[in-house]
Structure formats: C-alpha cells, structure tokens
C-alpha atoms as a PDB file:
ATOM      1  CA  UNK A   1      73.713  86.331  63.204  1.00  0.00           C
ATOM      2  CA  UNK A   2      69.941  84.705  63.751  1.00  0.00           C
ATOM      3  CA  UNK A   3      69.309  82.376  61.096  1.00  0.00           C
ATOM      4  CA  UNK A   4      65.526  82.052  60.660  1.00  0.00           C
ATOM      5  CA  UNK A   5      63.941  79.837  58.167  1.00  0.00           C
ATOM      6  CA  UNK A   6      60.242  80.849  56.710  1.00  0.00           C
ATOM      7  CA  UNK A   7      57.929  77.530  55.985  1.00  0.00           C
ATOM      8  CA  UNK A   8      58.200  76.674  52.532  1.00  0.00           C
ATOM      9  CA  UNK A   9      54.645  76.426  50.627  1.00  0.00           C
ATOM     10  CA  UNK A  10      54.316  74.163  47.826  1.00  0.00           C
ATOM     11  CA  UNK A  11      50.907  74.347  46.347  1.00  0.00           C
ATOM     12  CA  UNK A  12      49.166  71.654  44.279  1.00  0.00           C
ATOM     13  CA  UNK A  13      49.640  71.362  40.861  1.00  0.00           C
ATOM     14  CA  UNK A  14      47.716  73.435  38.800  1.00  0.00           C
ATOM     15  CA  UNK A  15      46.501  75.193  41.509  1.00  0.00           C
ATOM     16  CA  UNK A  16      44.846  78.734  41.014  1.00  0.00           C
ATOM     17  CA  UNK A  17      41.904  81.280  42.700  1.00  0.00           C
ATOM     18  CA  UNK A  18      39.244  80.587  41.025  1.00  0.00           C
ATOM     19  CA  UNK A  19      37.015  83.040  43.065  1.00  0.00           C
ATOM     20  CA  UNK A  20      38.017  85.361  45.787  1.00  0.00           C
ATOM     21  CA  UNK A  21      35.732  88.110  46.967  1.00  0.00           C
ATOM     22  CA  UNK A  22      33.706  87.430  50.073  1.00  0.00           C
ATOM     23  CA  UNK A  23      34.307  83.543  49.556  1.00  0.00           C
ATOM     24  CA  UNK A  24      36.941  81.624  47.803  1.00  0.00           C
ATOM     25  CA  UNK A  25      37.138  78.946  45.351  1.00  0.00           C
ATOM     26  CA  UNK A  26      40.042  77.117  44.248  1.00  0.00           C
ATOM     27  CA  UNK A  27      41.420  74.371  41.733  1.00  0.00           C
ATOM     28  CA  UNK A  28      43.895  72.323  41.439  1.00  0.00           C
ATOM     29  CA  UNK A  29      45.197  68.833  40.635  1.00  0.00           C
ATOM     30  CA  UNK A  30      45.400  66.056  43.419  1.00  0.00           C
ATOM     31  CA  UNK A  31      47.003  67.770  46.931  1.00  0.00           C
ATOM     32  CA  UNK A  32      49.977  65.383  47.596  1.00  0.00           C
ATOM     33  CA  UNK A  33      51.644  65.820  50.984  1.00  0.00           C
ATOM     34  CA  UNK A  34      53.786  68.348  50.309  1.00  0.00           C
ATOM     35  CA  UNK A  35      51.273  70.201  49.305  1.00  0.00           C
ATOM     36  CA  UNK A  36      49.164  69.833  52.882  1.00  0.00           C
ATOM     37  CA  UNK A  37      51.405  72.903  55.091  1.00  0.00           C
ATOM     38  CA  UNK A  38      49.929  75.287  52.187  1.00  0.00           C
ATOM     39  CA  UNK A  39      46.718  73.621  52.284  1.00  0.00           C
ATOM     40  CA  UNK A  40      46.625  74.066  55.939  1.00  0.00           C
ATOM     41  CA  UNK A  41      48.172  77.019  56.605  1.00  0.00           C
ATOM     42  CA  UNK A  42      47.443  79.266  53.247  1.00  0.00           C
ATOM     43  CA  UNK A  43      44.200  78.338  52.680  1.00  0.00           C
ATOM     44  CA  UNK A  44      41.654  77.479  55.548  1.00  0.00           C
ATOM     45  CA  UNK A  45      39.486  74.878  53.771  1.00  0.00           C
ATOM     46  CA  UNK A  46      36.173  73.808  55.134  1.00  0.00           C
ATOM     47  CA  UNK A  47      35.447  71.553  51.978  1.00  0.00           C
ATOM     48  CA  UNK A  48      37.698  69.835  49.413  1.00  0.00           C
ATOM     49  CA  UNK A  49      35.646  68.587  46.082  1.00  0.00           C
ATOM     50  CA  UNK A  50      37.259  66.157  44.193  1.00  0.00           C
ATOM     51  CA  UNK A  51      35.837  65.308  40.422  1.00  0.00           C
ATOM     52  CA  UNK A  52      37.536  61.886  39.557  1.00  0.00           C
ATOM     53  CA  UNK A  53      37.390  59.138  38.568  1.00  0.00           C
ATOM     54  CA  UNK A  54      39.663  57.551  41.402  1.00  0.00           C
ATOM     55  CA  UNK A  55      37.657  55.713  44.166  1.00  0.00           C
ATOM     56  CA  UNK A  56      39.799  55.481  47.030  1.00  0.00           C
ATOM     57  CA  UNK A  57      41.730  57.992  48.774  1.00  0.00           C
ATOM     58  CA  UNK A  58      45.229  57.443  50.604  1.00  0.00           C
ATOM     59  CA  UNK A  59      45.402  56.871  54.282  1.00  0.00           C
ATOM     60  CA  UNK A  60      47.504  59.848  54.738  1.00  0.00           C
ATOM     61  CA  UNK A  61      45.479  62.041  52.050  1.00  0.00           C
ATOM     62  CA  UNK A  62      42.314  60.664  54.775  1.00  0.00           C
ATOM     63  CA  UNK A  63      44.076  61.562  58.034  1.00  0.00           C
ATOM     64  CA  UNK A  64      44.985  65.057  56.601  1.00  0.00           C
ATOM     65  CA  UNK A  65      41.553  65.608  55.745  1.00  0.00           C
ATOM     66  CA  UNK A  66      40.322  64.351  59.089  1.00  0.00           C
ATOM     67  CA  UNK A  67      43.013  66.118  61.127  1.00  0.00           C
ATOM     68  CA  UNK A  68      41.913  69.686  59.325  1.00  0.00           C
ATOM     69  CA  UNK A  69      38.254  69.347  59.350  1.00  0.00           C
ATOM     70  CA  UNK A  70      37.757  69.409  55.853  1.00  0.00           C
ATOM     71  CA  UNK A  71      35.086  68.274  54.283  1.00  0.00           C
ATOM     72  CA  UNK A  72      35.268  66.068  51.618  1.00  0.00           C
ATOM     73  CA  UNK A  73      33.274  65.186  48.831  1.00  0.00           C
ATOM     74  CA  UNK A  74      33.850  62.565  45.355  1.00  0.00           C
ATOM     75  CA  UNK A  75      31.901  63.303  42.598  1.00  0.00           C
ATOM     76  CA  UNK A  76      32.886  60.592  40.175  1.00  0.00           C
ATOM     77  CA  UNK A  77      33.806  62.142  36.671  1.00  0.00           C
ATOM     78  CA  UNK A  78      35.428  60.282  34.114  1.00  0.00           C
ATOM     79  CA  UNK A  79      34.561  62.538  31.160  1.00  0.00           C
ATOM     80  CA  UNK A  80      31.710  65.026  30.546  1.00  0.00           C
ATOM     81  CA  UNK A  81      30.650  61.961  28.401  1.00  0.00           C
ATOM     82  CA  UNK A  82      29.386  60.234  31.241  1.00  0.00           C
ATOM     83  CA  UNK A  83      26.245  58.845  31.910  1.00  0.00           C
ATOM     84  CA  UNK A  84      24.363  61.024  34.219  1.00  0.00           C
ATOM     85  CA  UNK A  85      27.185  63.800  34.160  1.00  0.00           C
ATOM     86  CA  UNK A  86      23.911  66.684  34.424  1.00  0.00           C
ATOM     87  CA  UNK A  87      23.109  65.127  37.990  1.00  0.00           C
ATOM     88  CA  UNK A  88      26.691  65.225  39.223  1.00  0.00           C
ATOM     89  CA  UNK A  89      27.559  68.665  38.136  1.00  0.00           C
ATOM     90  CA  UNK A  90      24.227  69.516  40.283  1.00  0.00           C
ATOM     91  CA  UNK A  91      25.634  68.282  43.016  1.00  0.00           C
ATOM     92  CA  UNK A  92      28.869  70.257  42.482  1.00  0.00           C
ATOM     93  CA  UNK A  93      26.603  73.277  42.131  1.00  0.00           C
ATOM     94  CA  UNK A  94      25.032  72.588  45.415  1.00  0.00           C
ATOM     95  CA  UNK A  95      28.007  72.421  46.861  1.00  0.00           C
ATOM     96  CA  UNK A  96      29.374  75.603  45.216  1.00  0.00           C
ATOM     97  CA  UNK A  97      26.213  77.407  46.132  1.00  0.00           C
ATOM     98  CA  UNK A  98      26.105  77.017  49.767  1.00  0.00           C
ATOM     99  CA  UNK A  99      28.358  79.552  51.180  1.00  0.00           C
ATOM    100  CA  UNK A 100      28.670  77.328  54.230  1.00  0.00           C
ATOM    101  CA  UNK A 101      31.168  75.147  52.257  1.00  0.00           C
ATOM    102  CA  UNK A 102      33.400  77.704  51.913  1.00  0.00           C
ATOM    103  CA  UNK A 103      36.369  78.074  51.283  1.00  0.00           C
ATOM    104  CA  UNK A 104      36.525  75.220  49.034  1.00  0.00           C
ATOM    105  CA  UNK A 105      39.174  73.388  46.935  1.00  0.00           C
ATOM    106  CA  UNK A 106      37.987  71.963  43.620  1.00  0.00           C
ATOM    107  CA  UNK A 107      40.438  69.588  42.207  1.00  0.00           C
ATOM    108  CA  UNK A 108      40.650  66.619  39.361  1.00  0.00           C
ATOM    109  CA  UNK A 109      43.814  64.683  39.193  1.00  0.00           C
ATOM    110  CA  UNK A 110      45.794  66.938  37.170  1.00  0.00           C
ATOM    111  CA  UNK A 111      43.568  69.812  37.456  1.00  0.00           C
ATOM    112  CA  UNK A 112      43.097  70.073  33.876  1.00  0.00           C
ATOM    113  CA  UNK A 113      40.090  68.951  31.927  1.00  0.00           C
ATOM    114  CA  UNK A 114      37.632  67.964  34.792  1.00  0.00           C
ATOM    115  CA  UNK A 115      37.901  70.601  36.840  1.00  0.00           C
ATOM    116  CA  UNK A 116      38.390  72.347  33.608  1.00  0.00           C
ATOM    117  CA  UNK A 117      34.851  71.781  32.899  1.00  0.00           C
ATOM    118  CA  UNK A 118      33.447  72.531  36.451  1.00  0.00           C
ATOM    119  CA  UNK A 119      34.724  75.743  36.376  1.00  0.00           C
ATOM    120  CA  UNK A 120      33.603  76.364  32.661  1.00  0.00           C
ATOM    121  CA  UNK A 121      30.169  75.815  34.561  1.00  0.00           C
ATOM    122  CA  UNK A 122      30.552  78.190  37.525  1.00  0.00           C
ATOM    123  CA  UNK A 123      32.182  80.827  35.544  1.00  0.00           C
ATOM    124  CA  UNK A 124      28.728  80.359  33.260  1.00  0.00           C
ATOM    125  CA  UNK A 125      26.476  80.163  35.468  1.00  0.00           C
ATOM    126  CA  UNK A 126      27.592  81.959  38.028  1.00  0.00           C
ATOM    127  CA  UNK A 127      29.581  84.482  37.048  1.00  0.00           C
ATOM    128  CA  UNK A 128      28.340  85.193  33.856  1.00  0.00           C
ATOM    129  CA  UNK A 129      31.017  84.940  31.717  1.00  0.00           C
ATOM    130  CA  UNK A 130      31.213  85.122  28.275  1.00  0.00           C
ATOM    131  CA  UNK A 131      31.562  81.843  26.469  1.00  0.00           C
ATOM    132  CA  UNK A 132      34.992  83.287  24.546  1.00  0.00           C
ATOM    133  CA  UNK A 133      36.380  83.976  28.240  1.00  0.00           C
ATOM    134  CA  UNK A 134      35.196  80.445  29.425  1.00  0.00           C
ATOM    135  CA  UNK A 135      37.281  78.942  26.455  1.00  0.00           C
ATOM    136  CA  UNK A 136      40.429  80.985  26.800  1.00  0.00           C
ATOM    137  CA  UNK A 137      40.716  80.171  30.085  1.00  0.00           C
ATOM    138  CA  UNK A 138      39.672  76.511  29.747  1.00  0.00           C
ATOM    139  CA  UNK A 139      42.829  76.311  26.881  1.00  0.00           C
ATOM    140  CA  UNK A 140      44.707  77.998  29.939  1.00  0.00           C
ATOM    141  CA  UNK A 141      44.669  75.460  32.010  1.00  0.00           C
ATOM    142  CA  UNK A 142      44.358  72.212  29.581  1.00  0.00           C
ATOM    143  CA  UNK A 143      47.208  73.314  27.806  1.00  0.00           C
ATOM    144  CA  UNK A 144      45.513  73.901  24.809  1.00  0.00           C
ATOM    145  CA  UNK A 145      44.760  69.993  24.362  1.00  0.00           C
ATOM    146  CA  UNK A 146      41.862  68.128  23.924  1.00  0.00           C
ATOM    147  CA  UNK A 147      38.548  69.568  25.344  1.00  0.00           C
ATOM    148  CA  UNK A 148      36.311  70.110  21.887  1.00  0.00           C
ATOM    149  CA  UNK A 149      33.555  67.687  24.281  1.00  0.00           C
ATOM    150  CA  UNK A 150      34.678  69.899  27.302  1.00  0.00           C
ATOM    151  CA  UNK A 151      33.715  72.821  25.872  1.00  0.00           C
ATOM    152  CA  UNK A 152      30.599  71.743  24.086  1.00  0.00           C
ATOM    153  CA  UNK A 153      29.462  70.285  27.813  1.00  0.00           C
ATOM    154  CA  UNK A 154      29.822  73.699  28.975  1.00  0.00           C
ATOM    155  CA  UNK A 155      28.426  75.586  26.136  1.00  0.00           C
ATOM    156  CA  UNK A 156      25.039  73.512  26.337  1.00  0.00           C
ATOM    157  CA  UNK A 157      24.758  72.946  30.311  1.00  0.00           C
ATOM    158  CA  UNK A 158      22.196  74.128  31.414  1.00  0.00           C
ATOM    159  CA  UNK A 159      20.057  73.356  34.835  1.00  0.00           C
ATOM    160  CA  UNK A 160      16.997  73.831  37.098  1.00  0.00           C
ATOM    161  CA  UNK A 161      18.597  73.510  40.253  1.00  0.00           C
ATOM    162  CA  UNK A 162      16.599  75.037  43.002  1.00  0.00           C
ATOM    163  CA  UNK A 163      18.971  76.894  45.746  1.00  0.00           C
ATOM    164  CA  UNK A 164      18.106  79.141  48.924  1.00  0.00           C
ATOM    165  CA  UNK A 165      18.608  82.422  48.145  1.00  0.00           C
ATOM    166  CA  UNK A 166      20.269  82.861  52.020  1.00  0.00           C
ATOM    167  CA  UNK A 167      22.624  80.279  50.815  1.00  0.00           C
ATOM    168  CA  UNK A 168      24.080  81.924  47.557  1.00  0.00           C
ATOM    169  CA  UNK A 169      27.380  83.402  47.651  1.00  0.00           C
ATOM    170  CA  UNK A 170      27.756  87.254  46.946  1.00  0.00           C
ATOM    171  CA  UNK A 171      29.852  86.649  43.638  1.00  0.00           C
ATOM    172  CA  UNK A 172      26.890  84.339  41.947  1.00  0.00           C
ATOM    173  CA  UNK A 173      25.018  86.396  39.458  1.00  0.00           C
ATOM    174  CA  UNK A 174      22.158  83.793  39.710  1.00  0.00           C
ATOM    175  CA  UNK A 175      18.490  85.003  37.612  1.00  0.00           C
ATOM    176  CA  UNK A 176      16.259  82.422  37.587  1.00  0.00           C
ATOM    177  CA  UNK A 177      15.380  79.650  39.144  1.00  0.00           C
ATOM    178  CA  UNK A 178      15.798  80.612  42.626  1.00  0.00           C
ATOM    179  CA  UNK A 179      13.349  79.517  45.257  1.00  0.00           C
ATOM    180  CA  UNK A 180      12.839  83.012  47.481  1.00  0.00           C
ATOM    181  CA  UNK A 181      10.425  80.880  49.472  1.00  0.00           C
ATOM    182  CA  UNK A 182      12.661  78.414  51.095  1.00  0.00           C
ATOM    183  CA  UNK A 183      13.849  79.572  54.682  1.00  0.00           C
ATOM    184  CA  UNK A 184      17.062  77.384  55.390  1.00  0.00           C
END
C-alpha cells in the first residue's frame, strides 16, 4: 500500500473571502509561518495590506514576502480614533481600487476590529451594503465586543477619492466621484 500525504493548509487566524468574483479580497489576522504554504499555495497574492499599529516586520515574515513577490504595504492604524485615520483609509481604498493589486490579503493583528473597520468601508462603499449587514458582520468577526467607535467610523466615512475608472474592480458599485477622464 502507497502511503501519500496531502500538504496540510493552515490559514491565518481569522481569515475569510472577503470578495471573490473576478478579483479577490481577503482578511485575516497576522500570517505566521505556518500559515505561509496556504498563503503561497492557496492563495496567489500580489499584495498583502497590513492595518497596524506594529512597525516592524519579522525577518522571516520579510523573506516570505520577498521570496513570493508580494507586495506589501503598512498603513498604521491604532484605532479609527486616530489622527488622520480619513487619509489612511484613502490609501487603503487606492489600494483596493486598483485591480492590479489583486489578489490581496487585508489583515490587522487579530483580524478583528481594524480590519473590521476596513471592510465595514469596502462593503459601504463598494459594495453597497446595507449598514445592518455591515454591523452583523462586523459583530461576526469582533466577537461581538467593543466596536460602538468602529461602527460609527464606518457609518459616517465618507470620501472624495478620485480613481480611474480602467482601474476599478468589476464588484465595486462606485457612483460618484469617478474621474472618466483619466487614461492610466
């Protein structure tokens, strides 16, 4: 008898789709290394995007990165409290809305509350969601603690981010503001 072993896949904590259609967004908490063969193997990232409040990132967490070709990008977050949190879920939203970053792996530390809030936005925003949905899932996720300020932040967001329509990915029900003039 041939005894044949399959690869075992551990994902991240937390992890979930948060989008899959024609592009795919996920979330999780911080990738350890036995989470990198199902990173690597199940996933296909081109951009990781992690919303911390860590500033360094492990030498093997770096080489993994390097090794795969994944983009990466820290977007400081400590709460939606922050000073200047508007301008740094913008540049989330850039990267979310360039379907060259995709697929893409949103995570926080625990994959709770931060990236909580990030996809409160997207599912917003984006998707067009209804605020009751937002929540429920939101409570999902956080465990049902915390998060009145999380979900206020989400409630009121609102921006004037100007994207290039060739950019958007199909699943973002975007109105208004779009620039149709820009040719990237």
């Amino acid at each position: 008898m041939v005894k044949t072993t399959k690869p075992k896949y551990i994902p991240p904590l937390g992890f979930s789709p948060v989008v899959s259609t024609d592009v795919s967004i996920y979330r999780s908490g911080y990738p350890m290394p036995l989470n990198y063969p199902f990173i690597k193997d199940q996933l296909n990232l081109r951009t990781i995007i992690y919303i911390g409040d860590r500033k360094d990132i492990s030498e093997e967490y770096s080489k993994f990165l390097e090794d795969e070709k994944i983009s990466y990008h820290h977007i400081f977050m400590d709460s939606c409290r922050d000073e200047g949190i508007e301008d740094r879920m913008n540049e989330v939203l850039n990267l979310v809305l360039d379907v060259g970053n995709y697929p893409i792996l949103i995570h926080s530390n625990k994959g709770k509350h931060r990236v909580g809030v990030v996809v409160g936005i997207i599912r917003k925003l984006l998707q067009g969601w209804s605020t009751a949905g937002i929540y429920q899932e939101y409570n999902i996720f956080s465990g049902g603690l915390k998060g009145d300020a999380d979900l206020e932040f989400i409630t009121m967001f609102e921006t004037d981010l100007v994207i290039s329509r060739n950019k958007i990915p199909q699943f973002a029900v975007i109105n208004e503001p779009i620039d149709n003039t820009q040719k990237d």
